[in-house]
Protein backbone atom coordinates (compact mmCIF):
# COMPACT_ATOMS: atom_id res chain seq x y z
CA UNK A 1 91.32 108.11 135.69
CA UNK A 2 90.01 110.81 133.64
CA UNK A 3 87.20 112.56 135.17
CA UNK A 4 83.93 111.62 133.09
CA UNK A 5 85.43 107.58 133.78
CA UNK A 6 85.37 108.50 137.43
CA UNK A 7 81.73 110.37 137.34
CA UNK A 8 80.61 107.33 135.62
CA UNK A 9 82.07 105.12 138.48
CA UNK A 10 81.25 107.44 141.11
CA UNK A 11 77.55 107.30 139.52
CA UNK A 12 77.53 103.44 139.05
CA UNK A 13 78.61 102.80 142.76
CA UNK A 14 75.81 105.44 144.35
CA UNK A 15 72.68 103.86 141.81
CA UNK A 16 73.80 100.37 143.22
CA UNK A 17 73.70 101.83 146.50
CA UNK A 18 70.31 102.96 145.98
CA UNK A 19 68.88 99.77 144.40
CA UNK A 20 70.32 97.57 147.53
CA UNK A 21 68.92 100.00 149.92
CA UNK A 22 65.46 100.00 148.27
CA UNK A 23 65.95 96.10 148.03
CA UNK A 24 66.22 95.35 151.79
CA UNK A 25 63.27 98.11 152.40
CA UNK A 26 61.15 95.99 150.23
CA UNK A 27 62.12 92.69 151.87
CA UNK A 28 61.24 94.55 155.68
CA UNK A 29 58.05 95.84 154.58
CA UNK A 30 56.57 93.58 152.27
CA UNK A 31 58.39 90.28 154.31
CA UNK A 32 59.24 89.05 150.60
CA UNK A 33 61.95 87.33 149.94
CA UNK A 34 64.35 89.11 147.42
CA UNK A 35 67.60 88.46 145.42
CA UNK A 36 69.44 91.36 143.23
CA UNK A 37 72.11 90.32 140.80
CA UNK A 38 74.25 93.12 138.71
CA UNK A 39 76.56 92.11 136.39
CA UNK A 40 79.15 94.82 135.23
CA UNK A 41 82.17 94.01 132.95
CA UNK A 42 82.23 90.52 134.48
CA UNK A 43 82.08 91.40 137.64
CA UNK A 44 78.80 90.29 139.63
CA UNK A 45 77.15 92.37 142.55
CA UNK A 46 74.94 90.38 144.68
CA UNK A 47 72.49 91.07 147.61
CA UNK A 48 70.19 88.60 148.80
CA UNK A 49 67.49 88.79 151.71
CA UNK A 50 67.98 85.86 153.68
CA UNK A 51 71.74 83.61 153.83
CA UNK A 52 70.76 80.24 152.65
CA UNK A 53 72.94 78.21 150.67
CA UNK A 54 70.09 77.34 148.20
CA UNK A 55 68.57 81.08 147.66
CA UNK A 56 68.52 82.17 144.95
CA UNK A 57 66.86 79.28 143.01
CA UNK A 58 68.21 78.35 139.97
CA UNK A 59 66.62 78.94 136.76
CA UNK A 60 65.30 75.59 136.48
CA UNK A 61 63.44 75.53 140.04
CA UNK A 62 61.99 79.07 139.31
């Protein structure tokens, strides 16, 4: 893998880090409720708050 590919990885990898971290903080301090979604070249990333078969709603329900 050449080395900007890998940087770019390397970076992609550490910002979701980041946004999953500041995620949960969110859902501890705030007691919110949170779902985070990333899509990447078809490949989804997905944190949610709480581990219920139903969260997140769908589309339709939001």
């Amino acid at each position: 893998m050449p080395d900007a590919a890998k940087a770019k990885t390397q970076q992609f990898t550490r910002r979701k880090s980041n946004l999953v971290k500041k995620t949960d903080q969110l859902t501890r301090l705030c007691h919110a409720e949170l779902a985070l979604i990333i899509r990447k070249n078809g490949r989804y990333y997905m944190y949610r708050s709480i581990d219920h078969d139903q969260w997140p709603p769908t589309i339709t329900e939001i």
